[in-house]
PDB file of N, CA and C in Angstrom:
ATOM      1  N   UNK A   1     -17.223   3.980  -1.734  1.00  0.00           N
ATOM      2  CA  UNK A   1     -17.614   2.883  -2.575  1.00  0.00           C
ATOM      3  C   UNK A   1     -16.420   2.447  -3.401  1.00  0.00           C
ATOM      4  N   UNK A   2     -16.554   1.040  -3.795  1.00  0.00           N
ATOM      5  CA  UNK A   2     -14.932   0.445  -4.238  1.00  0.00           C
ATOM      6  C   UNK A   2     -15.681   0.318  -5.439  1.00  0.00           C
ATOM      7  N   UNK A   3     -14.496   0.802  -6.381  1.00  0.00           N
ATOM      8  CA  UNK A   3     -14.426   0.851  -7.671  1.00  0.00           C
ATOM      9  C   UNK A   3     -14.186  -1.109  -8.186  1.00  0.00           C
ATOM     10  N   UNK A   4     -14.238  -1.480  -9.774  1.00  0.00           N
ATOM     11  CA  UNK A   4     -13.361  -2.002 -10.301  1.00  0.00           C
ATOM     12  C   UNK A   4     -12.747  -1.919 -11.303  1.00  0.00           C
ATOM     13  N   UNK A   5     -11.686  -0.408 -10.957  1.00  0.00           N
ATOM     14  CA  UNK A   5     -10.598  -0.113 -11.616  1.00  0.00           C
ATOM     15  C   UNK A   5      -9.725  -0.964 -10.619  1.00  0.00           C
ATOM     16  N   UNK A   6      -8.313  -1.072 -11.943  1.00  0.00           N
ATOM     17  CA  UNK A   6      -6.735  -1.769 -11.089  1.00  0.00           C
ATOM     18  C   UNK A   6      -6.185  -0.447 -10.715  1.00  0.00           C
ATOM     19  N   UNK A   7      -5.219  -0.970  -9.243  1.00  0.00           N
ATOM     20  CA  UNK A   7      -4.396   0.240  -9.174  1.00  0.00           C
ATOM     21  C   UNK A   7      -2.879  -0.046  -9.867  1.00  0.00           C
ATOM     22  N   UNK A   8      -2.101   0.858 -10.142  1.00  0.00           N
ATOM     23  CA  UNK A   8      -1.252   0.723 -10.614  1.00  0.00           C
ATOM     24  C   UNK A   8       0.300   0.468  -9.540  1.00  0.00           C
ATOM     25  N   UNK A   9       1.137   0.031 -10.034  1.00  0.00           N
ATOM     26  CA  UNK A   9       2.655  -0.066  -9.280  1.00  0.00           C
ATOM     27  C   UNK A   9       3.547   0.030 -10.298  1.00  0.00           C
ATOM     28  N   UNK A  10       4.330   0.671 -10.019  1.00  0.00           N
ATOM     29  CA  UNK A  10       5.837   1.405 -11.184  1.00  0.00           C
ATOM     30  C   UNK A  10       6.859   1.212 -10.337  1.00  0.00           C
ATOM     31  N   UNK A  11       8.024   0.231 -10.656  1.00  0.00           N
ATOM     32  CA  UNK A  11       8.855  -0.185  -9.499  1.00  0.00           C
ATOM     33  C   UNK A  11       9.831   1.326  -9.958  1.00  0.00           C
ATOM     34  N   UNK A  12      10.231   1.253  -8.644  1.00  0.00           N
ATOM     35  CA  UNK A  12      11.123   2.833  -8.545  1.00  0.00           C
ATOM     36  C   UNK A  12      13.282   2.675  -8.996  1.00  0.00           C
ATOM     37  N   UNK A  13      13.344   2.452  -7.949  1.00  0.00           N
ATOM     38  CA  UNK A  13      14.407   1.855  -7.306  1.00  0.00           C
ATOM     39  C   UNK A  13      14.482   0.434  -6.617  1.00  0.00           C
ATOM     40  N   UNK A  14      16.244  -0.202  -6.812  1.00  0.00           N
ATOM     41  CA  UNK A  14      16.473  -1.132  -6.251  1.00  0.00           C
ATOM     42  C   UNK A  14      17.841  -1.420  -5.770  1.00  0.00           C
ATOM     43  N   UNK A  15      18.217  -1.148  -4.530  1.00  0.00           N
ATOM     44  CA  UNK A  15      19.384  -1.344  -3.741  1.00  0.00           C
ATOM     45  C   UNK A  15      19.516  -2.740  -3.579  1.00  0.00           C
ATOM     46  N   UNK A  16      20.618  -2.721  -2.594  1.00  0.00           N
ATOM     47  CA  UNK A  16      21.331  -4.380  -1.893  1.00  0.00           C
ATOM     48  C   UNK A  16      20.046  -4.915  -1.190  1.00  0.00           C
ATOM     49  N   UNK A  17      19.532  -3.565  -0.221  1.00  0.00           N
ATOM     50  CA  UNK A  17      18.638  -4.320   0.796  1.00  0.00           C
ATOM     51  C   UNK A  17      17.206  -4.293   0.436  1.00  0.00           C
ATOM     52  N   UNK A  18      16.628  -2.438  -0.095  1.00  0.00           N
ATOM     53  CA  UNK A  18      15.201  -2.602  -0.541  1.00  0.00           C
ATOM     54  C   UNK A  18      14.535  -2.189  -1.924  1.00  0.00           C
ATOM     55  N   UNK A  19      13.626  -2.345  -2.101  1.00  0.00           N
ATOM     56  CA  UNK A  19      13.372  -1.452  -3.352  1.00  0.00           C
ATOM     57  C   UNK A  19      12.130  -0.582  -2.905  1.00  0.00           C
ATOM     58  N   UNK A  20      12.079   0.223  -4.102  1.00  0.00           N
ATOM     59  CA  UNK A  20      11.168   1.137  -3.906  1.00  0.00           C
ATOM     60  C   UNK A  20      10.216   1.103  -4.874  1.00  0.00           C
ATOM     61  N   UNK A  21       9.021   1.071  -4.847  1.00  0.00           N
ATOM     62  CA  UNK A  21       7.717   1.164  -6.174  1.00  0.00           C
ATOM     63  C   UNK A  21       7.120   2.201  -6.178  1.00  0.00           C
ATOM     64  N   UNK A  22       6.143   3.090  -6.843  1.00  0.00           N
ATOM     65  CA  UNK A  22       5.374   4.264  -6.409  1.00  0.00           C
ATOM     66  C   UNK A  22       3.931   3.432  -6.896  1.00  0.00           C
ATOM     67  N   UNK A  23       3.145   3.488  -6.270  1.00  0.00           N
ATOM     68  CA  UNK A  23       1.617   3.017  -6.117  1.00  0.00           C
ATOM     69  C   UNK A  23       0.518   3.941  -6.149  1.00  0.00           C
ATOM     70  N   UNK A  24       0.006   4.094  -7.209  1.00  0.00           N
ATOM     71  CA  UNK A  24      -0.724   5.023  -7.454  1.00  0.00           C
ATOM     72  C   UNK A  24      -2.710   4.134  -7.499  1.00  0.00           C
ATOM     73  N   UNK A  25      -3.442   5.194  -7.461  1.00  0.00           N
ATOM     74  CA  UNK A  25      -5.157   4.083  -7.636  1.00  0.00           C
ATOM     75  C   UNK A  25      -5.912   6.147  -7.488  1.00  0.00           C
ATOM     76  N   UNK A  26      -6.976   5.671  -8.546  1.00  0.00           N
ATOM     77  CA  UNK A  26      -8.292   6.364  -8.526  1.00  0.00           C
ATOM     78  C   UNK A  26      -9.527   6.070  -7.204  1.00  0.00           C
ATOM     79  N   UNK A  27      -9.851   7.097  -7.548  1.00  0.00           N
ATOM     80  CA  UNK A  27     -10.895   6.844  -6.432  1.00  0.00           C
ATOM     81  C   UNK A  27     -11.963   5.704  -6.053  1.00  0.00           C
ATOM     82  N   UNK A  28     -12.049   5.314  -5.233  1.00  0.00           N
ATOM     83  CA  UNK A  28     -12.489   3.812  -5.318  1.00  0.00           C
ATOM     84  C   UNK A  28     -11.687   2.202  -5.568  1.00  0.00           C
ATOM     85  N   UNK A  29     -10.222   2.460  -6.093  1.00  0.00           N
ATOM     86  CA  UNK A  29      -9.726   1.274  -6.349  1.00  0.00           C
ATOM     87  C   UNK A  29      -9.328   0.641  -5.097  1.00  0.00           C
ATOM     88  N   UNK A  30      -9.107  -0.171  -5.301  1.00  0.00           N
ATOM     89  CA  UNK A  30      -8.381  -1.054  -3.917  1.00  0.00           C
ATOM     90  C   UNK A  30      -7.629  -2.096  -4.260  1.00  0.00           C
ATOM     91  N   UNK A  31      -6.482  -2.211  -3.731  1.00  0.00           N
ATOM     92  CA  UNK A  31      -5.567  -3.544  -3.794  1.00  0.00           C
ATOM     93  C   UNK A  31      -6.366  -4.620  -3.360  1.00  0.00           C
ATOM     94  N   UNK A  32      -6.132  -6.319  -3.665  1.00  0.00           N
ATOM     95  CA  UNK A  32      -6.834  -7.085  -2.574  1.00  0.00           C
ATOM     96  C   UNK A  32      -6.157  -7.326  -1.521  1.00  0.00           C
ATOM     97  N   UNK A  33      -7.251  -7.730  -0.874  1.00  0.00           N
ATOM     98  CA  UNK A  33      -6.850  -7.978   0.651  1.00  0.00           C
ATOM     99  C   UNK A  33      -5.271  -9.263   0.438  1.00  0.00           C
ATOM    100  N   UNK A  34      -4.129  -8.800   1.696  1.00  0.00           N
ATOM    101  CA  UNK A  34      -2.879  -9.258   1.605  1.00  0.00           C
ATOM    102  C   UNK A  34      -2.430  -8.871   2.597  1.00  0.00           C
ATOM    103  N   UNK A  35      -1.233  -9.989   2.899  1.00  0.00           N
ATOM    104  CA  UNK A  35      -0.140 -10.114   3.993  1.00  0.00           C
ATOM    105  C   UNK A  35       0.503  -9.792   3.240  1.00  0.00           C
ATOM    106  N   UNK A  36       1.776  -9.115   4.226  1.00  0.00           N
ATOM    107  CA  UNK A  36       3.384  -9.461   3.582  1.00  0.00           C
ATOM    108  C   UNK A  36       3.956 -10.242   4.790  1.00  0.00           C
ATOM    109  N   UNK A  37       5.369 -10.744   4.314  1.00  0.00           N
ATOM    110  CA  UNK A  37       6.635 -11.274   4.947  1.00  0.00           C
ATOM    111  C   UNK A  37       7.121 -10.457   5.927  1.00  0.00           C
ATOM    112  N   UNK A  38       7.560  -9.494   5.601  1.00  0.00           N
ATOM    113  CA  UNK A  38       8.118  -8.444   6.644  1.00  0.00           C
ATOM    114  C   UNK A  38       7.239  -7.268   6.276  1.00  0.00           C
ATOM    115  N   UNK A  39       8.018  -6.430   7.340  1.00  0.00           N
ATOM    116  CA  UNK A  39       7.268  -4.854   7.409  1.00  0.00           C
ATOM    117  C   UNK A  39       7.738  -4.287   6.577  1.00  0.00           C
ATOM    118  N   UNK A  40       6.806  -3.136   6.269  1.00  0.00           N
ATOM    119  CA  UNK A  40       7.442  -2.109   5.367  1.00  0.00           C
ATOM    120  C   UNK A  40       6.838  -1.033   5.509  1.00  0.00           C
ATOM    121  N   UNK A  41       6.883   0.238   4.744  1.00  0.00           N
ATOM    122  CA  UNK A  41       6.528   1.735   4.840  1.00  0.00           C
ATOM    123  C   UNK A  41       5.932   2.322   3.665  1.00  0.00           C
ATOM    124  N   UNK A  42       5.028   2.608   4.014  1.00  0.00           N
ATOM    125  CA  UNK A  42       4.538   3.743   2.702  1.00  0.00           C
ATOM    126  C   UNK A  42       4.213   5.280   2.754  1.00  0.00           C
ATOM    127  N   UNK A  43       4.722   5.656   2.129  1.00  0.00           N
ATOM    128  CA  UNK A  43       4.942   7.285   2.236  1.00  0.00           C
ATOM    129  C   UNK A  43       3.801   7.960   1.134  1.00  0.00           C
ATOM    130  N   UNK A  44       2.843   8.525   1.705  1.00  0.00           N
ATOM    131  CA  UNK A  44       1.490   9.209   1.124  1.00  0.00           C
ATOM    132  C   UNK A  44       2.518  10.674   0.524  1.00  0.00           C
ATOM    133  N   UNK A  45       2.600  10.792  -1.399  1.00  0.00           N
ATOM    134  CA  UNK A  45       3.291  11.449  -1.790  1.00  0.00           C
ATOM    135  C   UNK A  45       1.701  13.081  -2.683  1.00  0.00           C
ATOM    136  N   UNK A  46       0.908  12.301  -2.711  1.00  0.00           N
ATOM    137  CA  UNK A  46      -0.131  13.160  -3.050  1.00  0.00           C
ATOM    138  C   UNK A  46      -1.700  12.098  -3.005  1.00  0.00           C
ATOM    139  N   UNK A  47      -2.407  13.062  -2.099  1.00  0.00           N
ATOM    140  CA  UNK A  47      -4.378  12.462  -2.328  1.00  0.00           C
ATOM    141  C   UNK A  47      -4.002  11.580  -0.655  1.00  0.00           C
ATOM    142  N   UNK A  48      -4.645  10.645  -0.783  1.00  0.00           N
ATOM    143  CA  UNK A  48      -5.320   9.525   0.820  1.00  0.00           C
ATOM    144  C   UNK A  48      -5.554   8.373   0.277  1.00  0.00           C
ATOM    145  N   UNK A  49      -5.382   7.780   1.438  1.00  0.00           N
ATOM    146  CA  UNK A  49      -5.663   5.999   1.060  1.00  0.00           C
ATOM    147  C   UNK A  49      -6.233   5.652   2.450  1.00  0.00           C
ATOM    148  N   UNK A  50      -7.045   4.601   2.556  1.00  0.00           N
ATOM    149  CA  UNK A  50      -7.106   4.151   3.812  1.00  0.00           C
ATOM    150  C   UNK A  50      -6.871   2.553   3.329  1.00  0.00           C
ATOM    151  N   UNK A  51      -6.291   2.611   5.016  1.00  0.00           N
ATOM    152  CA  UNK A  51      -5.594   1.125   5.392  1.00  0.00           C
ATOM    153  C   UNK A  51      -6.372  -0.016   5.960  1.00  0.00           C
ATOM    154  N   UNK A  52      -6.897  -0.638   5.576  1.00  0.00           N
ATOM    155  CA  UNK A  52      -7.980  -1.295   6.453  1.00  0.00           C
ATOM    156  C   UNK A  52      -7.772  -2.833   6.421  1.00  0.00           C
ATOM    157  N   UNK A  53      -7.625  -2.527   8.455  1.00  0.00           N
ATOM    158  CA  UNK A  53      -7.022  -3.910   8.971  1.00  0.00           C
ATOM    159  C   UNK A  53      -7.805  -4.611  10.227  1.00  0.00           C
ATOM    160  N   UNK A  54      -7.578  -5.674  10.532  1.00  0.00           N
ATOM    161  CA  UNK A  54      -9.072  -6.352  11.035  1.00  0.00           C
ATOM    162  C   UNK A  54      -9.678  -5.588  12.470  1.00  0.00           C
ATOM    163  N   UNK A  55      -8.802  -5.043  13.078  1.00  0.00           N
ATOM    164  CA  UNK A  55      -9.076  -3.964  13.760  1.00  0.00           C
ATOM    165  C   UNK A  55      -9.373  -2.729  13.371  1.00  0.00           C
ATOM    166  N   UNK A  56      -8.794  -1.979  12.953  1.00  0.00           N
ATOM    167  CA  UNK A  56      -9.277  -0.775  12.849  1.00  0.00           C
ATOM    168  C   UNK A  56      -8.950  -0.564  10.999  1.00  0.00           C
ATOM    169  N   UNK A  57      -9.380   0.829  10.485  1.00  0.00           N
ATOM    170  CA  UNK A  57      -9.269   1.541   9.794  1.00  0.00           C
ATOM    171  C   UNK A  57      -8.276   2.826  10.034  1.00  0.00           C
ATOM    172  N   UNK A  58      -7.206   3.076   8.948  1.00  0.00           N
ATOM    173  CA  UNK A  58      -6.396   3.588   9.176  1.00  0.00           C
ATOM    174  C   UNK A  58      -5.921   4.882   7.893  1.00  0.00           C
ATOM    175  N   UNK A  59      -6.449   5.986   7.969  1.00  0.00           N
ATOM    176  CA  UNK A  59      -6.022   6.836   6.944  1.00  0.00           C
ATOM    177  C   UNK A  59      -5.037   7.356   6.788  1.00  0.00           C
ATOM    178  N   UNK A  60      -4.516   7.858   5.562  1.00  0.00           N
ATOM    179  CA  UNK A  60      -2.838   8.258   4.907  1.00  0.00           C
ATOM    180  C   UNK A  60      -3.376   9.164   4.331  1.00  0.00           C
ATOM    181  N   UNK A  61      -2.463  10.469   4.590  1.00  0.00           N
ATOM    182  CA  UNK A  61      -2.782  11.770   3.663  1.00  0.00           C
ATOM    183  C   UNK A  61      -1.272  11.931   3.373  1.00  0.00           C
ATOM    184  N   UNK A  62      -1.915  12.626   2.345  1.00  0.00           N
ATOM    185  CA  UNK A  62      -0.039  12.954   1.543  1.00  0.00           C
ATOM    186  C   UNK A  62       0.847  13.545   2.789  1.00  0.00           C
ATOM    187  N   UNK A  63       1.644  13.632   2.987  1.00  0.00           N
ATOM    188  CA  UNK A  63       2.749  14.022   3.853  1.00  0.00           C
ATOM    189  C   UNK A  63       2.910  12.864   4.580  1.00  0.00           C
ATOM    190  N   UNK A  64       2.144  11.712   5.045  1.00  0.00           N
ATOM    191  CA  UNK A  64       2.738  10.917   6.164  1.00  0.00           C
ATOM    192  C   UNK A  64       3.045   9.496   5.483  1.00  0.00           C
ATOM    193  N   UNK A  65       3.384   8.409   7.096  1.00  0.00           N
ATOM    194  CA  UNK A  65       3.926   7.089   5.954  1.00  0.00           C
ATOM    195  C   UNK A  65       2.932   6.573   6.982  1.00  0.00           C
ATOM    196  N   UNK A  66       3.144   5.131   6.883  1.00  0.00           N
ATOM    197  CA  UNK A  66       2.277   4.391   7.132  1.00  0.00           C
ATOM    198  C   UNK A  66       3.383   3.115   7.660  1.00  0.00           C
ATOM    199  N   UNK A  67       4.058   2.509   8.628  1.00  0.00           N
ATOM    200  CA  UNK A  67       4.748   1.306   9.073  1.00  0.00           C
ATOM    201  C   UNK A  67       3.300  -0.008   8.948  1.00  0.00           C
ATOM    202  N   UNK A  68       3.699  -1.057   7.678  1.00  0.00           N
ATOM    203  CA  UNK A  68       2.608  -1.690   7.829  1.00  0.00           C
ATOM    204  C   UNK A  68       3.282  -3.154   8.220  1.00  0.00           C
ATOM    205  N   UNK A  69       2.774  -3.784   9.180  1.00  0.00           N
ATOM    206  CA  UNK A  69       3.254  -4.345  10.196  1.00  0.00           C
ATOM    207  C   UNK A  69       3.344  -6.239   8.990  1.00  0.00           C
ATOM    208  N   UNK A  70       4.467  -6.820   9.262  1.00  0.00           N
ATOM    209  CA  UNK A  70       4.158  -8.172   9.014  1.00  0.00           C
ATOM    210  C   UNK A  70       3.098  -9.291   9.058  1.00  0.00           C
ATOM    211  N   UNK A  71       2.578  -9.945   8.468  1.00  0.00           N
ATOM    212  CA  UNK A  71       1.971 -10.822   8.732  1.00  0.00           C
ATOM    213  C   UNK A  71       0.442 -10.596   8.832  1.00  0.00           C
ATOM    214  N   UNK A  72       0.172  -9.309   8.618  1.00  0.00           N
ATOM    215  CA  UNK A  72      -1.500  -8.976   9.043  1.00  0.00           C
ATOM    216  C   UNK A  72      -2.124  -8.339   7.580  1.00  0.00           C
ATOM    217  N   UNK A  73      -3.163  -9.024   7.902  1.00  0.00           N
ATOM    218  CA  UNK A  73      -4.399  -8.881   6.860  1.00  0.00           C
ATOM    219  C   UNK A  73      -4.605  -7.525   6.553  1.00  0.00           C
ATOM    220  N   UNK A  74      -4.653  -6.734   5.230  1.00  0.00           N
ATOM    221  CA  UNK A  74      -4.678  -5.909   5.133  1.00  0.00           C
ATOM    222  C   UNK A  74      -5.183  -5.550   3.750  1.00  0.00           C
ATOM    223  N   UNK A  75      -5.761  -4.635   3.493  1.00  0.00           N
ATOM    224  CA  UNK A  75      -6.284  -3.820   2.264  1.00  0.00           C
ATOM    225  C   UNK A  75      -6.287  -2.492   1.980  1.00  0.00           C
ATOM    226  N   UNK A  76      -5.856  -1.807   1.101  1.00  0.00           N
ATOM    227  CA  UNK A  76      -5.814  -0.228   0.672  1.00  0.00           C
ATOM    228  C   UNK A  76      -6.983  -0.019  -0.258  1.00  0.00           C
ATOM    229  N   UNK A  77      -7.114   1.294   0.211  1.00  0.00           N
ATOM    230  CA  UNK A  77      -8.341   1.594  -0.643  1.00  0.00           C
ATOM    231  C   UNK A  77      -8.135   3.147  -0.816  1.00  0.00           C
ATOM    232  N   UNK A  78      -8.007   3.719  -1.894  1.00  0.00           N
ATOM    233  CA  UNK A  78      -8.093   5.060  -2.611  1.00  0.00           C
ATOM    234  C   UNK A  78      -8.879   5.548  -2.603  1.00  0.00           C
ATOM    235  N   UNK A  79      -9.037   7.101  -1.108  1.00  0.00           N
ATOM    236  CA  UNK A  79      -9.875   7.871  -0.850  1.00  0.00           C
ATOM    237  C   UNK A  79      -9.425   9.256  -0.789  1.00  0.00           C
ATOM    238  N   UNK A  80     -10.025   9.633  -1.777  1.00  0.00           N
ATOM    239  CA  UNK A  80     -10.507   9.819  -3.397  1.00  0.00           C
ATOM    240  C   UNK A  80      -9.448   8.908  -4.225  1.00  0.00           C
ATOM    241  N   UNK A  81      -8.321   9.453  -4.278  1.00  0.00           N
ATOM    242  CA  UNK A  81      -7.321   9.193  -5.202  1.00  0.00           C
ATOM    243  C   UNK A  81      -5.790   8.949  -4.176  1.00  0.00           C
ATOM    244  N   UNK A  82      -4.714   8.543  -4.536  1.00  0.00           N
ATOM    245  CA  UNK A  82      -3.434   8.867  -3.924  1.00  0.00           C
ATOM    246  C   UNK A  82      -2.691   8.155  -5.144  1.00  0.00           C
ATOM    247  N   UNK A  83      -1.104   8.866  -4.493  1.00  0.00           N
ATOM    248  CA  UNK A  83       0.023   8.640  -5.170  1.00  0.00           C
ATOM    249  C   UNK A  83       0.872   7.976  -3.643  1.00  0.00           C
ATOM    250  N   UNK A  84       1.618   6.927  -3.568  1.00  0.00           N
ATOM    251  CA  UNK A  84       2.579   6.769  -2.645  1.00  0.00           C
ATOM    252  C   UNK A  84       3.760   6.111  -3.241  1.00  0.00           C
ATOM    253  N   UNK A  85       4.765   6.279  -2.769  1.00  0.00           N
ATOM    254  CA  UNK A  85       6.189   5.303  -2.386  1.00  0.00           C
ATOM    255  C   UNK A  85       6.134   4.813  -1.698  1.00  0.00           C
ATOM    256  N   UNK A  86       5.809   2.937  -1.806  1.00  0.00           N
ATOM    257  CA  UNK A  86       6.015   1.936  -1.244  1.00  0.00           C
ATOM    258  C   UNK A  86       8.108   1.609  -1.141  1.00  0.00           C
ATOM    259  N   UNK A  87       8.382   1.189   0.383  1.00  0.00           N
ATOM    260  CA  UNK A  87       9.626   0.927   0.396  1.00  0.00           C
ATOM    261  C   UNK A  87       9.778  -0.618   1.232  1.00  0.00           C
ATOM    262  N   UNK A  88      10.164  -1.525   0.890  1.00  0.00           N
ATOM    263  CA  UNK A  88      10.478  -2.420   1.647  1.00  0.00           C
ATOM    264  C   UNK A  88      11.166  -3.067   1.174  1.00  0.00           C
ATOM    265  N   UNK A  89      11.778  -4.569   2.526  1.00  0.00           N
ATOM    266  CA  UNK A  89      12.621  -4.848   1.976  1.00  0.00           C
ATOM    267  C   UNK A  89      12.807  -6.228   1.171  1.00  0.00           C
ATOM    268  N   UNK A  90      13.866  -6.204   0.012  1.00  0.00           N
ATOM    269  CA  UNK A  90      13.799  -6.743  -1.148  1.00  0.00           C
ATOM    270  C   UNK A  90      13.316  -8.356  -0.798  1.00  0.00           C
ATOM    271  N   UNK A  91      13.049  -8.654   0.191  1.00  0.00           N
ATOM    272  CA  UNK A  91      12.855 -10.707   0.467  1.00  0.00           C
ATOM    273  C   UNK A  91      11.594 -10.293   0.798  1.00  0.00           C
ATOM    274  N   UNK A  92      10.825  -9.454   0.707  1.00  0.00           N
ATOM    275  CA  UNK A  92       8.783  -9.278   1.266  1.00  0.00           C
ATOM    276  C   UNK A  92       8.599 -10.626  -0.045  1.00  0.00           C
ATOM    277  N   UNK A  93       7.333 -10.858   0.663  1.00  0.00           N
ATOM    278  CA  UNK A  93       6.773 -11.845  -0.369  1.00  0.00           C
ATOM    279  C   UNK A  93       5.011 -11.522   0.356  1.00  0.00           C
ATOM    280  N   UNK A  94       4.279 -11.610  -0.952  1.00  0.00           N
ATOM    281  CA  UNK A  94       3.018 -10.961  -0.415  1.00  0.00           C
ATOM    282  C   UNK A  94       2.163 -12.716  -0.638  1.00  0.00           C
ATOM    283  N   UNK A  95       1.225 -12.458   0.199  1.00  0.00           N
ATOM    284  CA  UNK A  95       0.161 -13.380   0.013  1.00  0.00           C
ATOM    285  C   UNK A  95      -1.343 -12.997   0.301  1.00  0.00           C
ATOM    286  N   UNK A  96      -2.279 -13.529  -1.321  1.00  0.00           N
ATOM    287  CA  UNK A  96      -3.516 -12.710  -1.370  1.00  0.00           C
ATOM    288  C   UNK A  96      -4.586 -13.672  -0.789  1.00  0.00           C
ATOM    289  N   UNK A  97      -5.500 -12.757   0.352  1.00  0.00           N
ATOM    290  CA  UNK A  97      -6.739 -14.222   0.315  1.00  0.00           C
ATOM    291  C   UNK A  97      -7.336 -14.240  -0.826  1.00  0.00           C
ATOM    292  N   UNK A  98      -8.006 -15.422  -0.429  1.00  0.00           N
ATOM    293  CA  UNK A  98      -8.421 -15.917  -2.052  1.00  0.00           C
ATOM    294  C   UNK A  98     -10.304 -15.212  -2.260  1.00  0.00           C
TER     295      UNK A  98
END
């Protein structure tokens, strides 16, 4: 069940090419549904998230990353809880449905 708590983002790092944020959410939160520009990676640093994209559903447990592909519809959702490092690169530009 989706909460309406916000999740949080704490930008990390920022090089020439990417930056890095750590993305944290309680159980139940969820980002809204969003594209990005390019691809990028997220690295499950503690707890699960699932990825949910118009095909399938896709879970993250701490230890793994996640390659989330350009251009596709997508939503996270905090199951129970997680911590990750989001990395991509610095020209992403996100767009939310409405």
């Amino acid at each position: 069940m989706e909460s309406t708590g916000r999740p949080q983002v704490t930008p990390l790092e920022e090089g020439t090419l990417f930056v890095t944020k750590r993305m944290e959410a309680t159980e139940g939160v969820s980002w809204p549904r969003h594209r990005a520009s390019v691809e990028s990676v997220l690295v499950v640093t503690e707890g699960r998230c699932i990825f949910k994209f118009p095909d399938a559903d896709h879970g993250v447990s701490a230890g793994d990353s996640l390659v989330i592909p350009a251009d596709v519809w997508h939503k996270i959702v905090a199951d129970p809880a997680f911590t990750a490092v989001h990395i991509m690169p610095k020209e992403i530009r996100f767009t939310f449905s409405q």
